[in-house]
Protein backbone atom coordinates (compact mmCIF):
# COMPACT_ATOMS: atom_id res chain seq x y z
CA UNK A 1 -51.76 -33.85 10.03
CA UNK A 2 -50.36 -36.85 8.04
CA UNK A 3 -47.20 -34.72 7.80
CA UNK A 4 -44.05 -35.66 5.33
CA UNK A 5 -40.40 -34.26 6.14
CA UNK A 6 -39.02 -32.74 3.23
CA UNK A 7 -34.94 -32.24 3.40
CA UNK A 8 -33.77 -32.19 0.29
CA UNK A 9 -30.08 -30.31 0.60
CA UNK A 10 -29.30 -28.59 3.48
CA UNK A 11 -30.70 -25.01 2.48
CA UNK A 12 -34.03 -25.27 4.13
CA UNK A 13 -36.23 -28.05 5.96
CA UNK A 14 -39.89 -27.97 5.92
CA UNK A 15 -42.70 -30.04 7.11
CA UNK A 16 -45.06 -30.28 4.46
CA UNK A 17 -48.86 -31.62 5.02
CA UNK A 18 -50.91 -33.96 2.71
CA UNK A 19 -52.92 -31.59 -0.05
CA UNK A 20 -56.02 -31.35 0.91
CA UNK A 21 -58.85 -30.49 -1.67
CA UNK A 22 -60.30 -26.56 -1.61
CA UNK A 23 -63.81 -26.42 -3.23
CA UNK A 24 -66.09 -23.70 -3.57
CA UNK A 25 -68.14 -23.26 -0.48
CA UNK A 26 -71.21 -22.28 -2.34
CA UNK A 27 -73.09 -23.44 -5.51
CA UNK A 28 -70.99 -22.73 -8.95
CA UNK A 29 -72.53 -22.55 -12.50
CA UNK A 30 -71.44 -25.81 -13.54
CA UNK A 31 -71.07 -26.53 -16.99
CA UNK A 32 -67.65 -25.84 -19.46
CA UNK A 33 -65.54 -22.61 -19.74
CA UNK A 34 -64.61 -22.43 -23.66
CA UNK A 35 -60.79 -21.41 -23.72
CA UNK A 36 -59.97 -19.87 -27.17
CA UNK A 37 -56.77 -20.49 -29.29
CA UNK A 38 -54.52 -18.13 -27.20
CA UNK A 39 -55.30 -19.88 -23.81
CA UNK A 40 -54.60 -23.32 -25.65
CA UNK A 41 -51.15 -21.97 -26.31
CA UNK A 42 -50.60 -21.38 -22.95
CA UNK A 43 -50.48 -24.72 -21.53
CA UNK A 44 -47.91 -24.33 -19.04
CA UNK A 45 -47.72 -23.58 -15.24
CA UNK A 46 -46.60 -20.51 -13.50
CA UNK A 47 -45.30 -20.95 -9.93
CA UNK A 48 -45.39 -17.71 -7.76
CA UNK A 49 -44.01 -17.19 -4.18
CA UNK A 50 -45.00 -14.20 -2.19
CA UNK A 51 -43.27 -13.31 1.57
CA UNK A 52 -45.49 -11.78 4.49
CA UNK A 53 -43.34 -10.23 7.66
CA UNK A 54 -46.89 -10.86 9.91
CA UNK A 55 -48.98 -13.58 10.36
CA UNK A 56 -50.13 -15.90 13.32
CA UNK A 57 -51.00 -19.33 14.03
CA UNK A 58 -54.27 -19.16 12.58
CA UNK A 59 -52.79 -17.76 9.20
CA UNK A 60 -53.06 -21.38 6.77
CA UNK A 61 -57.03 -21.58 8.18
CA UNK A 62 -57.75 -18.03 7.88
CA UNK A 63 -56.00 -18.08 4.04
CA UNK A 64 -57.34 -21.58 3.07
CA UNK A 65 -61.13 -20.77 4.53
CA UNK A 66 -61.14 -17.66 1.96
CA UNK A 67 -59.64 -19.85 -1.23
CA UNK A 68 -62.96 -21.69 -0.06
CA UNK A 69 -64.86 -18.26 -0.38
CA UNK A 70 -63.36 -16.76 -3.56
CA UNK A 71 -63.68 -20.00 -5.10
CA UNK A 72 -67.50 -19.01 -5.92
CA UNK A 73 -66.57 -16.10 -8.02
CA UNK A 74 -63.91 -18.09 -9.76
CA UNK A 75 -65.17 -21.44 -9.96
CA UNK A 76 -62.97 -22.50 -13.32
CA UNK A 77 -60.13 -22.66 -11.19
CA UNK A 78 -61.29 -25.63 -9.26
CA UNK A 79 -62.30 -27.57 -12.23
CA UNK A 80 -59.82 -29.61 -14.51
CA UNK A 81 -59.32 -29.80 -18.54
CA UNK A 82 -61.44 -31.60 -20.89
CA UNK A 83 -61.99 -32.19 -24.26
CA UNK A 84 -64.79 -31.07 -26.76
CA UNK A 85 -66.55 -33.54 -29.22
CA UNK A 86 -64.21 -31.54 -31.86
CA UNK A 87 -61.29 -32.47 -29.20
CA UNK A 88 -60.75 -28.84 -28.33
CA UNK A 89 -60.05 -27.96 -24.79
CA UNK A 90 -62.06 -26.69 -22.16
CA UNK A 91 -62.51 -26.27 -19.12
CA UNK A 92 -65.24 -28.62 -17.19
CA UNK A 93 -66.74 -26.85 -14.41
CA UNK A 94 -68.68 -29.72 -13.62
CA UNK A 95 -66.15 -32.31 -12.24
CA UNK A 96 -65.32 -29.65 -9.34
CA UNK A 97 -61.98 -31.35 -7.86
CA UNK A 98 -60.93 -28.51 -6.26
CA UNK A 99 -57.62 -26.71 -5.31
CA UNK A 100 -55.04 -28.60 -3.87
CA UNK A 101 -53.98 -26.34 -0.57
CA UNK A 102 -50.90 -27.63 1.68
CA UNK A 103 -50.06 -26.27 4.87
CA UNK A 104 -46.09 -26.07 5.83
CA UNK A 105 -43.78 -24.97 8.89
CA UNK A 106 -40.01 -23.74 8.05
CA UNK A 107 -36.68 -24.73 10.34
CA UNK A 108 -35.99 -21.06 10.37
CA UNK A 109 -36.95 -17.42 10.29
CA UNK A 110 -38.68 -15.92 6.62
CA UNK A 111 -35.22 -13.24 6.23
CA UNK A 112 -32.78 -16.34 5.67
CA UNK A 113 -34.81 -17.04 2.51
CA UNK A 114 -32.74 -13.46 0.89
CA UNK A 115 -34.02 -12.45 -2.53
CA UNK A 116 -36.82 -14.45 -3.74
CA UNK A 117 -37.24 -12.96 -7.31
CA UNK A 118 -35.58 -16.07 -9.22
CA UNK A 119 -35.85 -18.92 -6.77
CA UNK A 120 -33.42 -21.72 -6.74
CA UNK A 121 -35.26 -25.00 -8.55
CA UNK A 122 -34.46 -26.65 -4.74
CA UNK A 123 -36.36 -23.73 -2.38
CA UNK A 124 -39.03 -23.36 -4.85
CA UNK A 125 -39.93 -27.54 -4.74
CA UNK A 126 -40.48 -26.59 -1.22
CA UNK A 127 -42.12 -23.72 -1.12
CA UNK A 128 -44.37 -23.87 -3.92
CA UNK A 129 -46.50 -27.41 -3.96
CA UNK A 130 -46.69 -29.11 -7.55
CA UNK A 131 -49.08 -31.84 -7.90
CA UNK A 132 -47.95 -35.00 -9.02
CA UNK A 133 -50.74 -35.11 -12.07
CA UNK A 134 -49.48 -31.84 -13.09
CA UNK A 135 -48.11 -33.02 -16.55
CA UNK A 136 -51.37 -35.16 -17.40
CA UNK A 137 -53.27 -33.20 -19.14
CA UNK A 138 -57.02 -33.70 -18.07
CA UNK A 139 -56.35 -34.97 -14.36
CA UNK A 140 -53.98 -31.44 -13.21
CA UNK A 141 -55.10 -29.05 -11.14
CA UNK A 142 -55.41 -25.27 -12.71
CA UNK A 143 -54.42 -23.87 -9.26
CA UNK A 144 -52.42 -25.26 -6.37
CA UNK A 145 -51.65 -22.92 -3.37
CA UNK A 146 -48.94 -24.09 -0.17
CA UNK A 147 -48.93 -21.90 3.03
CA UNK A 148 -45.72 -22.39 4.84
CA UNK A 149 -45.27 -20.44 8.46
CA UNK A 150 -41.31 -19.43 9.74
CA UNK A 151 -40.03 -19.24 13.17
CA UNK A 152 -39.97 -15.09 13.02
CA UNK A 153 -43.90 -15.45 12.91
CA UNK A 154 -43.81 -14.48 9.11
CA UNK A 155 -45.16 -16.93 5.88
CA UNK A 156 -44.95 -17.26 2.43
CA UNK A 157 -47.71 -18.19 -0.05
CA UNK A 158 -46.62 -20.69 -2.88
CA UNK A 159 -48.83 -20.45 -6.08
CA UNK A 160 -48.89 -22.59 -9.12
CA UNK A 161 -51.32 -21.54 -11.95
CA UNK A 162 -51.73 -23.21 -15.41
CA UNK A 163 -51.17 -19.79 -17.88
CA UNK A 164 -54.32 -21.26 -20.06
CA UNK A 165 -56.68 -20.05 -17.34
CA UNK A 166 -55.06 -16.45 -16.72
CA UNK A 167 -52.37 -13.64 -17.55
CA UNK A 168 -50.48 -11.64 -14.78
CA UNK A 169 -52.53 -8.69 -15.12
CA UNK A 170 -55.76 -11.51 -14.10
CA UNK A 171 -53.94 -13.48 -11.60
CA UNK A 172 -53.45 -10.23 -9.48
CA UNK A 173 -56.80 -9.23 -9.50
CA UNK A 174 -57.40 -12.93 -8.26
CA UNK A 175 -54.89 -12.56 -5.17
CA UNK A 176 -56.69 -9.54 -4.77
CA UNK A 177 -60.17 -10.73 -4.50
CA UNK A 178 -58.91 -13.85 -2.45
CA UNK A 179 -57.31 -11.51 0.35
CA UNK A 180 -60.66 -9.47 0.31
CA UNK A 181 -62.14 -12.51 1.09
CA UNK A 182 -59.76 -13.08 3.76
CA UNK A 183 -60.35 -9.87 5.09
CA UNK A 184 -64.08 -10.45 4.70
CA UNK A 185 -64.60 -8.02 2.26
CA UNK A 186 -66.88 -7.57 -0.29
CA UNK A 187 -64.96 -8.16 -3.77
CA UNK A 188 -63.72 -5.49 -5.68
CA UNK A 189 -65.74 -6.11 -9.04
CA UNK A 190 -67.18 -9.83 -10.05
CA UNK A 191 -64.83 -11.89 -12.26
CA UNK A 192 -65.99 -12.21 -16.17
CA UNK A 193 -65.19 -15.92 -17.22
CA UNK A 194 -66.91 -15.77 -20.56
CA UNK A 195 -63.90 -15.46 -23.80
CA UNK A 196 -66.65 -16.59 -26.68
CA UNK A 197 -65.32 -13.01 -27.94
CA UNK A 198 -62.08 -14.69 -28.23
CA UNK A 199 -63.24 -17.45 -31.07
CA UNK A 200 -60.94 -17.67 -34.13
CA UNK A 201 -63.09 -15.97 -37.30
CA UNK A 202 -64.37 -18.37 -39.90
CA UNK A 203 -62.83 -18.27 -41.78
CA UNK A 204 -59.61 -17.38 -40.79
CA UNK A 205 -58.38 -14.10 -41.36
CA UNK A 206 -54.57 -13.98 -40.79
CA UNK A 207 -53.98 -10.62 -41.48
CA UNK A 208 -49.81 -9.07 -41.05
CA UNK A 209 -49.13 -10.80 -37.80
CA UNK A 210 -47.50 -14.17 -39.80
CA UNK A 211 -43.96 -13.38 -39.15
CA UNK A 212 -44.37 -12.73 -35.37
CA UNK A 213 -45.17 -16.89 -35.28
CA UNK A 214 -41.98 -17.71 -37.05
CA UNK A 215 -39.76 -20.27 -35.35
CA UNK A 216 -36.20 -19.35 -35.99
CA UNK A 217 -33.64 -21.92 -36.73
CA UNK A 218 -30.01 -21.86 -35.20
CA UNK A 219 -27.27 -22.10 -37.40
CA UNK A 220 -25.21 -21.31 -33.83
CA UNK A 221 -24.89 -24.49 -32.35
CA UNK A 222 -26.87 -22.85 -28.93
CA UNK A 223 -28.83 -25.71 -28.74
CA UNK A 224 -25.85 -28.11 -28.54
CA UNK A 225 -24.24 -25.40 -25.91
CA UNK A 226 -27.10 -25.76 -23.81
CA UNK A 227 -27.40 -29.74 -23.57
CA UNK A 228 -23.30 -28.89 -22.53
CA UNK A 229 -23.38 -26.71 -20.07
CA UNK A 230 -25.35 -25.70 -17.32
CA UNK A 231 -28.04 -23.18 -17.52
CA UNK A 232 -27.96 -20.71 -14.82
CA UNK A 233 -30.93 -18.67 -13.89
CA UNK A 234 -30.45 -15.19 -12.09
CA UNK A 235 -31.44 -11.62 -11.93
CA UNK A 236 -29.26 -8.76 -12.95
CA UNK A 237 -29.94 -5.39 -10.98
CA UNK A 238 -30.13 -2.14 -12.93
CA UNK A 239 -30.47 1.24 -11.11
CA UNK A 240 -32.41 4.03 -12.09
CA UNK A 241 -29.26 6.09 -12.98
CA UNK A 242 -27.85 3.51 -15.95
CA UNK A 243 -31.57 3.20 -16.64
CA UNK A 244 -31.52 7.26 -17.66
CA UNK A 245 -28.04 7.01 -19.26
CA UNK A 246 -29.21 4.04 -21.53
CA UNK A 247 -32.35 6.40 -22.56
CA UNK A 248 -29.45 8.91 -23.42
CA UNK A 249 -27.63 6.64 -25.61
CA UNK A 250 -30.97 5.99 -27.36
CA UNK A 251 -30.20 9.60 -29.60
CA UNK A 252 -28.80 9.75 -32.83
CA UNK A 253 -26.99 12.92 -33.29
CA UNK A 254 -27.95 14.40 -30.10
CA UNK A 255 -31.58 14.40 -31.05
CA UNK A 256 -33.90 12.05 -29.53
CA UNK A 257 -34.99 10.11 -32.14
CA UNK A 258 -38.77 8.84 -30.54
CA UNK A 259 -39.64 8.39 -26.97
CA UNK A 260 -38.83 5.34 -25.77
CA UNK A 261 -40.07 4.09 -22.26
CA UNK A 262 -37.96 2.58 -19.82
CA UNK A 263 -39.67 -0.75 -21.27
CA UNK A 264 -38.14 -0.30 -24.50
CA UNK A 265 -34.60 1.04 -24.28
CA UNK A 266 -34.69 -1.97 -21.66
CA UNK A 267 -35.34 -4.81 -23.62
CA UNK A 268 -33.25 -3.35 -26.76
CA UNK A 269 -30.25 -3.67 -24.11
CA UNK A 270 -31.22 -7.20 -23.03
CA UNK A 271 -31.67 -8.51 -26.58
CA UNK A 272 -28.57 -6.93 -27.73
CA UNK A 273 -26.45 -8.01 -24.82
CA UNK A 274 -27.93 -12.04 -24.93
CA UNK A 275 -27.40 -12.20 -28.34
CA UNK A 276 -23.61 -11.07 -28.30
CA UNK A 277 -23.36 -13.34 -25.33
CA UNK A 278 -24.25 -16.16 -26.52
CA UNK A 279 -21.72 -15.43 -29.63
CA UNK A 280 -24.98 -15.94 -32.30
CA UNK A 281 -23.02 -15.86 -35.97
CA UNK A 282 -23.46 -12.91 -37.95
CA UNK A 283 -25.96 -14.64 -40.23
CA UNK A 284 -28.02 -16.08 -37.35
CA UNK A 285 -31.69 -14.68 -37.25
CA UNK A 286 -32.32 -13.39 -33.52
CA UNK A 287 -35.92 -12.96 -32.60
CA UNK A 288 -36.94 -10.79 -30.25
CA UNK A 289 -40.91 -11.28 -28.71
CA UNK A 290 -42.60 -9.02 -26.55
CA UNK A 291 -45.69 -9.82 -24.29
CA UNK A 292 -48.00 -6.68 -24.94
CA UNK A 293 -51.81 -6.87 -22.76
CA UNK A 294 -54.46 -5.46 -25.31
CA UNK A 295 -57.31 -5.21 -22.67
CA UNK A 296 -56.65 -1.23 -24.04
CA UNK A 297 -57.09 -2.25 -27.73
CA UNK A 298 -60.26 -4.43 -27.90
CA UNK A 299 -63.66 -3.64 -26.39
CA UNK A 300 -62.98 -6.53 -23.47
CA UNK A 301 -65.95 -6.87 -20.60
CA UNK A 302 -65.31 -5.45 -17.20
CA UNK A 303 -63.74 -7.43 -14.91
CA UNK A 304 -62.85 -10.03 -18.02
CA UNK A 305 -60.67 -13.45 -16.07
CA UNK A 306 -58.43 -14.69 -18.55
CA UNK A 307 -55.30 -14.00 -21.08
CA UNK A 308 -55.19 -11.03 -22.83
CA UNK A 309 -51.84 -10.65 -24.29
CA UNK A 310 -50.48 -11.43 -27.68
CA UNK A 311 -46.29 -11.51 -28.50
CA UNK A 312 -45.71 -8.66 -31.58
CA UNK A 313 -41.85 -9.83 -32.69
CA UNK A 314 -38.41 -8.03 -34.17
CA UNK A 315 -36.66 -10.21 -36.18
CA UNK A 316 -33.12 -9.50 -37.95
CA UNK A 317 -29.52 -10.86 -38.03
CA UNK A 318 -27.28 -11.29 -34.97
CA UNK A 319 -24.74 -9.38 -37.35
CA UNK A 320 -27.78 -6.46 -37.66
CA UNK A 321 -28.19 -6.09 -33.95
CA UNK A 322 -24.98 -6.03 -32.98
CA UNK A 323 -23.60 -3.31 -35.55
CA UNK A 324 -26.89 -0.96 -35.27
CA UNK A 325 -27.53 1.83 -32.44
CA UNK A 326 -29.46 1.31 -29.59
CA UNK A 327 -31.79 3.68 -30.56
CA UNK A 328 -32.65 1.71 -33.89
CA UNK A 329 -32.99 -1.25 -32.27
CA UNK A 330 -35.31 0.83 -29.35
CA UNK A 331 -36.78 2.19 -32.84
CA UNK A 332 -37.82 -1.44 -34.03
CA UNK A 333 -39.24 -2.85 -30.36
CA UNK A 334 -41.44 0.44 -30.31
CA UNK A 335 -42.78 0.13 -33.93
CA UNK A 336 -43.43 -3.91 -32.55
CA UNK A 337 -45.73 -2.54 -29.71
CA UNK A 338 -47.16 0.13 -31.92
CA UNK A 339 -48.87 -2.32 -34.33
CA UNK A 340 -50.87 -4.10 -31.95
CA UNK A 341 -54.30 -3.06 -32.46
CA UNK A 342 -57.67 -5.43 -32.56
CA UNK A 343 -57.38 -6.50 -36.27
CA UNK A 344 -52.95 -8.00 -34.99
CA UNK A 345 -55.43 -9.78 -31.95
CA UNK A 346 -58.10 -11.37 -34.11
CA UNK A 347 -55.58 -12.19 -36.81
CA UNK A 348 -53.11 -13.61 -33.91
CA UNK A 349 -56.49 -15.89 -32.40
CA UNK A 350 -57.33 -16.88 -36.26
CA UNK A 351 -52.91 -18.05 -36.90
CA UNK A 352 -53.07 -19.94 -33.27
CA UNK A 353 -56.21 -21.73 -34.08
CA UNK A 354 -54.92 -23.29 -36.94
CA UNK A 355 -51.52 -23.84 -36.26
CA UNK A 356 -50.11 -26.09 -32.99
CA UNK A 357 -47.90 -24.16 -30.83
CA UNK A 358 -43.89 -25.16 -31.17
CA UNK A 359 -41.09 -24.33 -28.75
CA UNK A 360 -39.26 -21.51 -29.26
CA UNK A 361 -35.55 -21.79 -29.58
CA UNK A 362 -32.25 -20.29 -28.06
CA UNK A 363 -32.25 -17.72 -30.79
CA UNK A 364 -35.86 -16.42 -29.49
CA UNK A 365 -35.98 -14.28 -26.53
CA UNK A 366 -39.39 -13.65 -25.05
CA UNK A 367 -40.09 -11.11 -22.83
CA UNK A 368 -42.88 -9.81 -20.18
CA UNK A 369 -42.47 -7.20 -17.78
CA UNK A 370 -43.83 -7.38 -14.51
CA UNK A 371 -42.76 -4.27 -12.98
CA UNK A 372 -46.89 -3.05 -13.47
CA UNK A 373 -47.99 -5.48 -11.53
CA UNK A 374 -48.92 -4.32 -7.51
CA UNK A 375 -48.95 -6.98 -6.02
CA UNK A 376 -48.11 -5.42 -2.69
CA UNK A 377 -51.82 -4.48 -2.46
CA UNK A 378 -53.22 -7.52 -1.38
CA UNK A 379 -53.55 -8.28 2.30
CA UNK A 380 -55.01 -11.40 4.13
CA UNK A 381 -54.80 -9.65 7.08
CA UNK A 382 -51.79 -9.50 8.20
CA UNK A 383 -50.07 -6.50 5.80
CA UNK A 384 -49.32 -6.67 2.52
CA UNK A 385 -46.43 -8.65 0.65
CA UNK A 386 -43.08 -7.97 0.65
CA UNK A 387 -41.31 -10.14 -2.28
CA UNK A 388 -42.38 -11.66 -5.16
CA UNK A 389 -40.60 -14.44 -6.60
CA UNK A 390 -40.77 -16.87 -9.56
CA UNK A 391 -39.09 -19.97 -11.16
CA UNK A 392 -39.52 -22.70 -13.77
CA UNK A 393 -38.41 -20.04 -16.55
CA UNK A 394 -37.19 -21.49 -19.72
CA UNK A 395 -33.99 -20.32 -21.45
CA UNK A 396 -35.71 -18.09 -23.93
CA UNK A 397 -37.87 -16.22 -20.84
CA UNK A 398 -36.73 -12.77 -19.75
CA UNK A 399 -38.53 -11.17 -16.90
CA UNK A 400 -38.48 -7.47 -16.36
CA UNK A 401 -39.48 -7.15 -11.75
CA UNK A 402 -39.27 -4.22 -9.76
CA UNK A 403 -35.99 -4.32 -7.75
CA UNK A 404 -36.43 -3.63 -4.13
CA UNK A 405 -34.88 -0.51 -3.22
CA UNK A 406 -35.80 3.43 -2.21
CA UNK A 407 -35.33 4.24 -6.15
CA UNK A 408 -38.87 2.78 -7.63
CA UNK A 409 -37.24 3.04 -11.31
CA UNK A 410 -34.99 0.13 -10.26
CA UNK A 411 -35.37 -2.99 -12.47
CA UNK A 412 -34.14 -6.52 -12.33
CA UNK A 413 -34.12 -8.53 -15.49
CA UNK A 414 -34.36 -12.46 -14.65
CA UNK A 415 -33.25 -14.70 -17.29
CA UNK A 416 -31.43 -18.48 -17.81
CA UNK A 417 -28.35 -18.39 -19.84
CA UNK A 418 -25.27 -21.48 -20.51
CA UNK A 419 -22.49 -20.83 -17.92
CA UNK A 420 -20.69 -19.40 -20.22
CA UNK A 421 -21.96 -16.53 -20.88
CA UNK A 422 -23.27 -15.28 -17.50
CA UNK A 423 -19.87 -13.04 -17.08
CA UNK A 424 -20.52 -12.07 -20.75
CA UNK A 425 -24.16 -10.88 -20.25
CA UNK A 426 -23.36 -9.33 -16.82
CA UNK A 427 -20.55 -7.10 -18.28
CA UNK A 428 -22.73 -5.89 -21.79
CA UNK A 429 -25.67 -4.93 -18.88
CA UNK A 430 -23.27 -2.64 -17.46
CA UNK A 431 -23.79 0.43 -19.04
């Protein structure tokens, strides 16, 4: 099986097999997939990690036969980058080089591996297979996919997918139309691969959405705090019960001002409590960005395969955020949401195709919720998942998951923050 012992620290030993290339079992359209301006933005890969209690010998076969499969419907995936005579990229679906699919066995039984949601950077090299050409642009793979079987009979499935091909909202319905071809089952509805809709306008039209691109400077030495100190990534539980008393504090006089979902009074908690933890100077402009799907606001094709989000913004003083209440800073996040419509999208594609994307700094917090996301509904056969785990964030990432418990209105926010304000964060979460 050309097998290579992995042992890096003592957590967890696997033995991992060569990659071995996945490609469509059937004829594919060929040709290029045009990716539009918010795709190119997205250049950056999104490892997954999903647990299954079943499972049987057979499970790697049974799982890597349907990537085979599913591969017909969504052929892109098995292609690699490329570059347009104007040097934009695409996608070329002729040089099919497939998936990259490694099979793994585990030292011990799947329950040892505890909470998966934010995966230590050591479990998750193991777990999750990253291809060595991943960082060269035209030669990575857009998907790579590890199957690893534990002792208890139970697996997980490790998933790495470069964001310029798909959103979360697309990358379920893929692991749902690759476990109905596991199950050999007729998919659900037929992938739509075409995002010509997407073009930038000529010419541009950049309408209000300018400030939402800003890059924010940092007059609070986080930077230099960062390259100090370690950055530790973790989740921070929030029950259902602090949950309804933070939606209480969100009143002014006793009157609810708006109603604000769970979503909002949420992340006007989070923002507020990283920005005081990080000690931001009064003057310091804090950004807040929120990952909002507009598959509602634009007239998108049936079963459309791709990104569909854009990142509406708040933007004030550390000094503003802190002194406000909750409920005008819930106030400002909801007004952020509220002005996406398909004019912020096309102005948004028009901005990004002009302008290169920069990183965002410690003084930017983005953040995506994927507590929508049922992901338990896909089944290769052998019952649905159980955990879904992540890693790779960056220090401005916040991730709003579903916390495991009876209480479905439990949330876990996942974030990275310097070492020395963990204990900080933790206690301003605490409502």
């Amino acid at each position: 099986m050309g097998a290579i012992k992995n042992e890096a620290d003592d957590i967890l030993t696997i033995e991992r097999s060569l990659p071995v290339a996945v490609l469509p079992e059937g004829e594919t359209p060929g040709g290029s997939l045009f990716l539009c301006s918010m795709d190119c933005w997205a250049l950056a890969v999104v490892p997954t990690l999903y647990t299954f209690h079943g499972g049987d010998a057979n499970v790697a076969g049974v799982i890597k036969q349907a990537l085979s499969r599913v591969l017909v419907h969504y052929y892109p995936l098995a292609g690699r980058l490329a570059k347009n005579s104007l040097g934009k990229l695409t996608v070329d679906c002729e040089r099919m080089l497939g998936v990259p699919f490694v099979e793994a066995s585990a030292d011990c039984n799947i329950g040892s591996l505890g909470d998966i949601k934010m995966l230590d950077a050591a479990i998750l090299e193991k777990l999750v297979y990253r291809d060595p050409a991943e960082k060269i642009l035209e030669a990575a793979p857009l998907l790579t996919a590890q199957v690893t079987r534990f002792k208890c009979g139970g697996f997980t499935l490790g998933v790495v997918v470069n964001h310029c091909m798909t959103d979360g909202i697309s990358a379920i319905d893929f692991m749902n139309s690759w476990s109905e071809a596991a199950r050999g089952k007729p998919l659900s509805f037929v992938p739509r691969h075409n995002r010509t809709f997407l073009k930038a306008r000529v010419p541009p039209q950049l309408g209000n959405c300018y400030n939402d691109f800003v890059r924010v400077g940092d007059i609070s030495n986080m930077t230099a705090l960062c390259e100090r100190e370690q950055i530790v990534f973790k989740t921070f539980p929030i029950d259902g019960k602090k949950l309804a008393a933070l939606r209480k504090m969100a009143t002014a006089g006793g009157q609810v001002m708006s109603k604000y979902s769970t979503f909002v009074v949420l992340s006007a908690l989070v923002w507020r409590a990283r920005t005081m933890a990080l000690k931001m100077k009064p003057h310091q402009l804090s950004q807040l960005l929120i990952y909002v799907d507009f598959r509602s606001k634009m007239k998108m094709p049936d079963g459309y395969f791709g990104n569909a989000v854009v990142l509406p913004c708040c933007l004030c003083t550390a000094g503003e955020l802190i002194d406000e209440p909750i409920s005008s800073t819930a106030e400002r996040i909801k007004k952020a949401i509220e002005k996406v419509d398909e004019d912020f999208v096309l102005s948004a594609i028009d901005y990004m195709d002009k302008h290169p994307f920069e990183p965002y700094r410690m003084s930017s917090l983005l953040i995506s919720s994927w507590m929508g996301l049922e992901f338990g509904d896909f089944d290769f056969g052998w019952g649905g998942p159980t955990q879904l785990g992540t890693g790779n964030l960056l220090p401005t990432d916040c991730v709003f998951m579903r916390e495991e418990s009876e209480n479905r209105k439990d949330v876990a926010v996942a974030l990275g923050l310097p070492l020395s304000a963990v204990n900080a964060f933790q206690e301003l979460v605490q409502i």
